[in-house]
PDB file of N, CA and C in Angstrom:
ATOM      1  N   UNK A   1      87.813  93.355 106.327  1.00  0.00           N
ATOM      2  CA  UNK A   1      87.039  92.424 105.547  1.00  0.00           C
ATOM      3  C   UNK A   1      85.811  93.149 104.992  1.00  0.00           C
ATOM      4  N   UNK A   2      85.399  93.172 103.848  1.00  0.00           N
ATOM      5  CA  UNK A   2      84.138  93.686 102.925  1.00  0.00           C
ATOM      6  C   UNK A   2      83.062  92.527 103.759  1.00  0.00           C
ATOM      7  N   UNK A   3      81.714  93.370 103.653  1.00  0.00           N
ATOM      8  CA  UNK A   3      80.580  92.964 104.259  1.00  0.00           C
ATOM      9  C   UNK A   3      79.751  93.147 102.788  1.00  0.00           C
ATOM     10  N   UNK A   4      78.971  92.143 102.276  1.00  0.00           N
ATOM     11  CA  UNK A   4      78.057  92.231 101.327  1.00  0.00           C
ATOM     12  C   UNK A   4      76.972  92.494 101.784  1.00  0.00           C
ATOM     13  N   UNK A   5      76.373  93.334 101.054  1.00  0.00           N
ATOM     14  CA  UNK A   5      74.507  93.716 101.879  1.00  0.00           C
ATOM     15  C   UNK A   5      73.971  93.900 100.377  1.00  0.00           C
ATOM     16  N   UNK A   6      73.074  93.126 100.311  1.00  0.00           N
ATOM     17  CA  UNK A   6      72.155  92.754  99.859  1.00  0.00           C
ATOM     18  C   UNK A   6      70.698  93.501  99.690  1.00  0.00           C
ATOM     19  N   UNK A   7      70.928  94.528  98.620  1.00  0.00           N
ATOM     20  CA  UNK A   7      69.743  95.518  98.666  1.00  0.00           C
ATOM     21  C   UNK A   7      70.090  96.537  97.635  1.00  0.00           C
ATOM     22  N   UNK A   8      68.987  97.403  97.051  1.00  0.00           N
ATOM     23  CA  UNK A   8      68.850  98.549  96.456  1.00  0.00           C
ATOM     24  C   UNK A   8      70.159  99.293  97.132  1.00  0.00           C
ATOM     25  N   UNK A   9      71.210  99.615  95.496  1.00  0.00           N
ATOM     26  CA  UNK A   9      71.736 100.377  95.888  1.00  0.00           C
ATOM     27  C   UNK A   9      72.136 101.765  96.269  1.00  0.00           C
ATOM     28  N   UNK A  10      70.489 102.365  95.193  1.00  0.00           N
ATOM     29  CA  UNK A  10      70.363 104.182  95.021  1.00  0.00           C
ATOM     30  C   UNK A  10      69.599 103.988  96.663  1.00  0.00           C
ATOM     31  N   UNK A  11      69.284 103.520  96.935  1.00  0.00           N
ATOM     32  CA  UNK A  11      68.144 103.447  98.634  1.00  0.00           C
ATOM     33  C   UNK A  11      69.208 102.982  99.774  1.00  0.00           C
ATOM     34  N   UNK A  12      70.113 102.134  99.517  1.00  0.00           N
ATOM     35  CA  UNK A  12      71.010 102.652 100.255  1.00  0.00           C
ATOM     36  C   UNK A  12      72.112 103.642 100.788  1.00  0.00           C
ATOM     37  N   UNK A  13      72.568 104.050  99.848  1.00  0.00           N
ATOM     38  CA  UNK A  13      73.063 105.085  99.663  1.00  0.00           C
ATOM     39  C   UNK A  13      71.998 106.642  99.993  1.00  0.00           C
ATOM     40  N   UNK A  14      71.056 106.571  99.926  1.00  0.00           N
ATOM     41  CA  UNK A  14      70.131 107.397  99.959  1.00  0.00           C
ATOM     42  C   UNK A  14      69.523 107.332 101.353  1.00  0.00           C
ATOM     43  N   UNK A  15      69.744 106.413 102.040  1.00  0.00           N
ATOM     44  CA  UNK A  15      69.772 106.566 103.686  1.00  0.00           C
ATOM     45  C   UNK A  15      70.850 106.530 104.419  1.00  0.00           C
ATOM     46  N   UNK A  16      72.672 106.225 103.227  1.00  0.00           N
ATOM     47  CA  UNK A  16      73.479 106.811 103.717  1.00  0.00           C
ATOM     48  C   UNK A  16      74.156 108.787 104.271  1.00  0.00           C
ATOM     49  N   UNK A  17      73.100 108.875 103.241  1.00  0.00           N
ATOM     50  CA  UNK A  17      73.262 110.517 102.917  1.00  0.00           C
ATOM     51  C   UNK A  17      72.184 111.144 104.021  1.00  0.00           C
ATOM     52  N   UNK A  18      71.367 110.241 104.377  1.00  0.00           N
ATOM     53  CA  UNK A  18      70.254 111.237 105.563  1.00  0.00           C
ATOM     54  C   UNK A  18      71.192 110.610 107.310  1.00  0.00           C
ATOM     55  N   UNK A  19      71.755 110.041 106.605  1.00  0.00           N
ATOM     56  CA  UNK A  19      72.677 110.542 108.096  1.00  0.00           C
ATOM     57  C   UNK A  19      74.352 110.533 108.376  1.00  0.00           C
ATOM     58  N   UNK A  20      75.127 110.946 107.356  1.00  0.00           N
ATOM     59  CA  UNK A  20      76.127 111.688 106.592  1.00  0.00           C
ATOM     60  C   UNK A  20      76.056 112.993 106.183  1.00  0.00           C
ATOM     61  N   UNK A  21      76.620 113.499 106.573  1.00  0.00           N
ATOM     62  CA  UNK A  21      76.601 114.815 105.479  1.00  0.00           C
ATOM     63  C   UNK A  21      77.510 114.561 104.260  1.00  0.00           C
ATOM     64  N   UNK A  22      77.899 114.221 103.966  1.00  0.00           N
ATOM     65  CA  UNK A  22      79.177 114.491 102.605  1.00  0.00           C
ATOM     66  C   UNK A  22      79.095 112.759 102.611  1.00  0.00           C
ATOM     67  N   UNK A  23      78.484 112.778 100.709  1.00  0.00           N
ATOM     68  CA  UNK A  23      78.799 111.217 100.624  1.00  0.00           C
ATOM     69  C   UNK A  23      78.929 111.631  98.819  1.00  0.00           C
ATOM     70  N   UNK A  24      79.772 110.974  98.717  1.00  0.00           N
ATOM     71  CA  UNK A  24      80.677 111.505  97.200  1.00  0.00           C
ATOM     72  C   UNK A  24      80.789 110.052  96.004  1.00  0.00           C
ATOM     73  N   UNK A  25      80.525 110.715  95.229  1.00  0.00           N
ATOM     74  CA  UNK A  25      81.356 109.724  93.762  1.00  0.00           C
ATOM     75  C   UNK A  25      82.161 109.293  93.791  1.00  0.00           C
ATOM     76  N   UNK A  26      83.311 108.589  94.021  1.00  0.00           N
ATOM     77  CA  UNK A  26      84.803 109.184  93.496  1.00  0.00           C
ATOM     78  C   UNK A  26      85.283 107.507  93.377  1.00  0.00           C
ATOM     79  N   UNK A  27      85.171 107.426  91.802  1.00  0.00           N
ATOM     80  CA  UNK A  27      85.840 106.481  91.197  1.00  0.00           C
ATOM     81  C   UNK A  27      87.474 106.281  91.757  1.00  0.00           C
ATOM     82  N   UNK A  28      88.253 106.943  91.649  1.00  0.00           N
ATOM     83  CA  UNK A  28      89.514 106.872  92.090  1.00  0.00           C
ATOM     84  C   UNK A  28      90.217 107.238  93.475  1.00  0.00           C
ATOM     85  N   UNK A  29      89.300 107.355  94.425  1.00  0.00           N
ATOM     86  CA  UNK A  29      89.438 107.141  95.521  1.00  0.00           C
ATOM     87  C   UNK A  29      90.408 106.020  95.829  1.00  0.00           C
ATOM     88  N   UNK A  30      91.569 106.719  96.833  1.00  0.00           N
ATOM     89  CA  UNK A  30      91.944 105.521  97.623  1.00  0.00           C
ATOM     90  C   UNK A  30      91.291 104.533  98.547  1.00  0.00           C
ATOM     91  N   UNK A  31      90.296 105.364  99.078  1.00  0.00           N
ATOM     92  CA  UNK A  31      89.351 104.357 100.205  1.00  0.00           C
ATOM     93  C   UNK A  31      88.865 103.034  99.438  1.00  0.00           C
ATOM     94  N   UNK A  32      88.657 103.113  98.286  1.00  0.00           N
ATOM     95  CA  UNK A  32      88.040 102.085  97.556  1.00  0.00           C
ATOM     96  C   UNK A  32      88.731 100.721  97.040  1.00  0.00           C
ATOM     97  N   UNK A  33      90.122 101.013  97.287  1.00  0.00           N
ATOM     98  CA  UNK A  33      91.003  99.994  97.402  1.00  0.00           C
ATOM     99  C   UNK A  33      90.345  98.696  97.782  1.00  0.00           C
ATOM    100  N   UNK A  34      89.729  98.814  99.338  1.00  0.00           N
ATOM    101  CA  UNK A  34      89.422  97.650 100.269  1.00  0.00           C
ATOM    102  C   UNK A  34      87.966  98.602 100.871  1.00  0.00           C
ATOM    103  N   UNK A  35      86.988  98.548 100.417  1.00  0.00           N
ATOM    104  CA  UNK A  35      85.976  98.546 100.759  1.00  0.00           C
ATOM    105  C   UNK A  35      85.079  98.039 101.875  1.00  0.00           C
ATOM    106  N   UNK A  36      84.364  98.926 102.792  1.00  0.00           N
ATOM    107  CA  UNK A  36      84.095  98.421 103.827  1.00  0.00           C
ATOM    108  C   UNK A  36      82.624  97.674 104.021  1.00  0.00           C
ATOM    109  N   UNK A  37      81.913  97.789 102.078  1.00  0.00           N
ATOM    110  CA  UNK A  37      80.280  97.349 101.851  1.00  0.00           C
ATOM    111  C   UNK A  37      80.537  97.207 100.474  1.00  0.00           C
ATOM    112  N   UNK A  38      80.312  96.089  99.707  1.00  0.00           N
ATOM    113  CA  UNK A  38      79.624  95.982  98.420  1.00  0.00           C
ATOM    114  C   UNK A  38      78.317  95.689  98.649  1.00  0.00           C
ATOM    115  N   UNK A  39      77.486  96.394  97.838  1.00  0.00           N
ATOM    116  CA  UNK A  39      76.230  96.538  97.934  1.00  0.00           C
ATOM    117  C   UNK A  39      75.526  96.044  96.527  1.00  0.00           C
ATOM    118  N   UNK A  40      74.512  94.909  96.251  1.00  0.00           N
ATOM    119  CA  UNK A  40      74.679  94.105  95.382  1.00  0.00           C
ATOM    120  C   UNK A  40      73.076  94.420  95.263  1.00  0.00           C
ATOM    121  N   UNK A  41      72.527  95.041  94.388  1.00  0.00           N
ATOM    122  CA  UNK A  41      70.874  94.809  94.040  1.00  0.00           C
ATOM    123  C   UNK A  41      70.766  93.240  93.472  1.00  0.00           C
ATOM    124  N   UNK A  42      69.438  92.879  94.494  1.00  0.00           N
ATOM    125  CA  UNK A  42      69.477  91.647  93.902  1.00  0.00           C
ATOM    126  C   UNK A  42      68.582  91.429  92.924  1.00  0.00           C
ATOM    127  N   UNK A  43      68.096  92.352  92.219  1.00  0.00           N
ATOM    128  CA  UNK A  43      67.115  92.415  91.211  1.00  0.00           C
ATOM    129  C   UNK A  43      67.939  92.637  90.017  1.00  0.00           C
ATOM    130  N   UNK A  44      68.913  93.956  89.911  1.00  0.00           N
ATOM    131  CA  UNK A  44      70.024  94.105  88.612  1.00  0.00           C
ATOM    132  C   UNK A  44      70.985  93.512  88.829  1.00  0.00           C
ATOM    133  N   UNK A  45      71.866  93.470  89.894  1.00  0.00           N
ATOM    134  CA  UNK A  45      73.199  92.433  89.942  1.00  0.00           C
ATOM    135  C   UNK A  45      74.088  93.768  89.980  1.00  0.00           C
ATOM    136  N   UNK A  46      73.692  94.680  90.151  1.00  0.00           N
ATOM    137  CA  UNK A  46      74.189  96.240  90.104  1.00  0.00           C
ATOM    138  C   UNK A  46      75.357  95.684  91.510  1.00  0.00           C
ATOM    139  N   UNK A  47      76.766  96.554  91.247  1.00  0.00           N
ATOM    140  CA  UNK A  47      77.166  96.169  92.657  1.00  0.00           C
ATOM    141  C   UNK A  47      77.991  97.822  92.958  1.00  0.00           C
ATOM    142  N   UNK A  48      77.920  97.871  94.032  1.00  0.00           N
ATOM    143  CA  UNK A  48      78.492  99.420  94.844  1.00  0.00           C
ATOM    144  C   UNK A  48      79.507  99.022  95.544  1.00  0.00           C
ATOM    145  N   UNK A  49      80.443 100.020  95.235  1.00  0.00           N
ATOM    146  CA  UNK A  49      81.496  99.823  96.255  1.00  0.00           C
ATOM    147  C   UNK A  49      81.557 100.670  97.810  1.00  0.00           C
ATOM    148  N   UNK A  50      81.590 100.599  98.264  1.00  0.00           N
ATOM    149  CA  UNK A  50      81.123 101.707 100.010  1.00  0.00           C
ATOM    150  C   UNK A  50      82.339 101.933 100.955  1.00  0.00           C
ATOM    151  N   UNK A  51      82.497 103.038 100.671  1.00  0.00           N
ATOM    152  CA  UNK A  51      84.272 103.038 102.539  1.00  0.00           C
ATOM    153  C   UNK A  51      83.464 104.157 102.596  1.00  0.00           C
ATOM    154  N   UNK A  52      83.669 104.267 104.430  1.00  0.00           N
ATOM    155  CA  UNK A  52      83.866 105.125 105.125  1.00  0.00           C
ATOM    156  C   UNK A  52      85.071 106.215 105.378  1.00  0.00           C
ATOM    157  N   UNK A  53      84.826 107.449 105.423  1.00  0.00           N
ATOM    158  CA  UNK A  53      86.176 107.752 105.387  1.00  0.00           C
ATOM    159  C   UNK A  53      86.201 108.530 106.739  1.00  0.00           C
ATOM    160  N   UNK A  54      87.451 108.210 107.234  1.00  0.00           N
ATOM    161  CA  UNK A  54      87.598 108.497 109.157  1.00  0.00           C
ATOM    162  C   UNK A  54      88.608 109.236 109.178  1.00  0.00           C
ATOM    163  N   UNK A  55      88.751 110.042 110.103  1.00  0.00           N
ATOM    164  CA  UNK A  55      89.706 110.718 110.584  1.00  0.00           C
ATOM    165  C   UNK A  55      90.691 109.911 111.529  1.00  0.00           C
ATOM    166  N   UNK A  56      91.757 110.660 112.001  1.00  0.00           N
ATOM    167  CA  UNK A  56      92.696 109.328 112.885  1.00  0.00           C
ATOM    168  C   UNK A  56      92.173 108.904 114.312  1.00  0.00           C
ATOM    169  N   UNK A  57      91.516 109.890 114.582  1.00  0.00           N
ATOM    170  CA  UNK A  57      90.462 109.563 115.776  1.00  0.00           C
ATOM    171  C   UNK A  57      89.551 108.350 115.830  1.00  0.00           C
ATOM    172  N   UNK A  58      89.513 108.035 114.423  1.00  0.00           N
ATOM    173  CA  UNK A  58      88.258 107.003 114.386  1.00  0.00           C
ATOM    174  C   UNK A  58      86.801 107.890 113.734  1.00  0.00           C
ATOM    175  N   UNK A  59      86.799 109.101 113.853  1.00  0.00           N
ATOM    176  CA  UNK A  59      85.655 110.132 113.786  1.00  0.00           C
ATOM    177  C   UNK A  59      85.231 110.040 112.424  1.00  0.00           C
ATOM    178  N   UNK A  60      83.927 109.326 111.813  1.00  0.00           N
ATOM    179  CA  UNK A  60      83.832 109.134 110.200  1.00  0.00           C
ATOM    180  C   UNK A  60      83.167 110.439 109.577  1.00  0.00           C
ATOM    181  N   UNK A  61      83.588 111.221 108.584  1.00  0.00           N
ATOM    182  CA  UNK A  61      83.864 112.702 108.206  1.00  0.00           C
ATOM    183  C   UNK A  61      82.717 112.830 106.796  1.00  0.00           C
ATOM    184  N   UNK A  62      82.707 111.060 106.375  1.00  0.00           N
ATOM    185  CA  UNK A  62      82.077 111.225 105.091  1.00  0.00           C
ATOM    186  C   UNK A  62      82.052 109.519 104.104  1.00  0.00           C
ATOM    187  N   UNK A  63      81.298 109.580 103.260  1.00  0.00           N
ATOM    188  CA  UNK A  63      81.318 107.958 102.594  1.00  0.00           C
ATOM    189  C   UNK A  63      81.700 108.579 101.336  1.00  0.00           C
ATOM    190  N   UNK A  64      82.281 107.706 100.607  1.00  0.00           N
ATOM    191  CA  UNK A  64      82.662 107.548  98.891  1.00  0.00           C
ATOM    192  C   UNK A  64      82.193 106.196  98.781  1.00  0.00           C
ATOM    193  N   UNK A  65      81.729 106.213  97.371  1.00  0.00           N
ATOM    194  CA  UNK A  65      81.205 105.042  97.173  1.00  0.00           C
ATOM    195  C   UNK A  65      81.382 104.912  95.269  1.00  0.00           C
ATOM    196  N   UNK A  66      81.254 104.040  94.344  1.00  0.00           N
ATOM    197  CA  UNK A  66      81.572 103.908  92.981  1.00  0.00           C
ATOM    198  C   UNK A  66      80.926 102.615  92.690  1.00  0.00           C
ATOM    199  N   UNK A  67      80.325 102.542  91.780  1.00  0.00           N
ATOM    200  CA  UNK A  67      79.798 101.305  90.687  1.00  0.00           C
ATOM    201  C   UNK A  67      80.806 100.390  90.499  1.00  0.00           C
ATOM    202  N   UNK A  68      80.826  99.079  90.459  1.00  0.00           N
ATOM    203  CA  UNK A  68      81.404  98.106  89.753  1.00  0.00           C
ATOM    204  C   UNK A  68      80.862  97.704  88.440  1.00  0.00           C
ATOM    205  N   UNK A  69      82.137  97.443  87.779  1.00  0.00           N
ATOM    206  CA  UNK A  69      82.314  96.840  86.224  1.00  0.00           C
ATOM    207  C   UNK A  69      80.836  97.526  85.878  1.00  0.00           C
TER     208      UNK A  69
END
């Protein structure tokens, strides 16, 4: 199930990356299918798409994330 969070999305992402190492662009990502955060500025209406991406362990390796419409 997608979790909406409600906030700046360059500032989220930007405290995703200070504790991630590898957090990527990638429009055509499969992870982005089913997203694990849309992230919605509530000032622009800007919305982010957010997955985690895990290894089979469960071990998360890195985030992708992409703009909506």
């Amino acid at each position: 199930m997608t979790t909406v969070i409600r906030r700046d999305a360059d500032r989220f992402l930007k405290e995703l990356r200070a504790h991630y190492g590898d957090v990527w662009k990638m429009p055509a990502s499969k992870y982005l299918s089913k997203p694990d955060f849309v992230v919605v500025d509530p000032k622009s209406g800007k919305k982010t798409k957010v997955s985690f991406v895990s290894l089979d362990d469960g071990e998360v390796v890195g985030v992708v994330y992409d703009e909506l419409g």
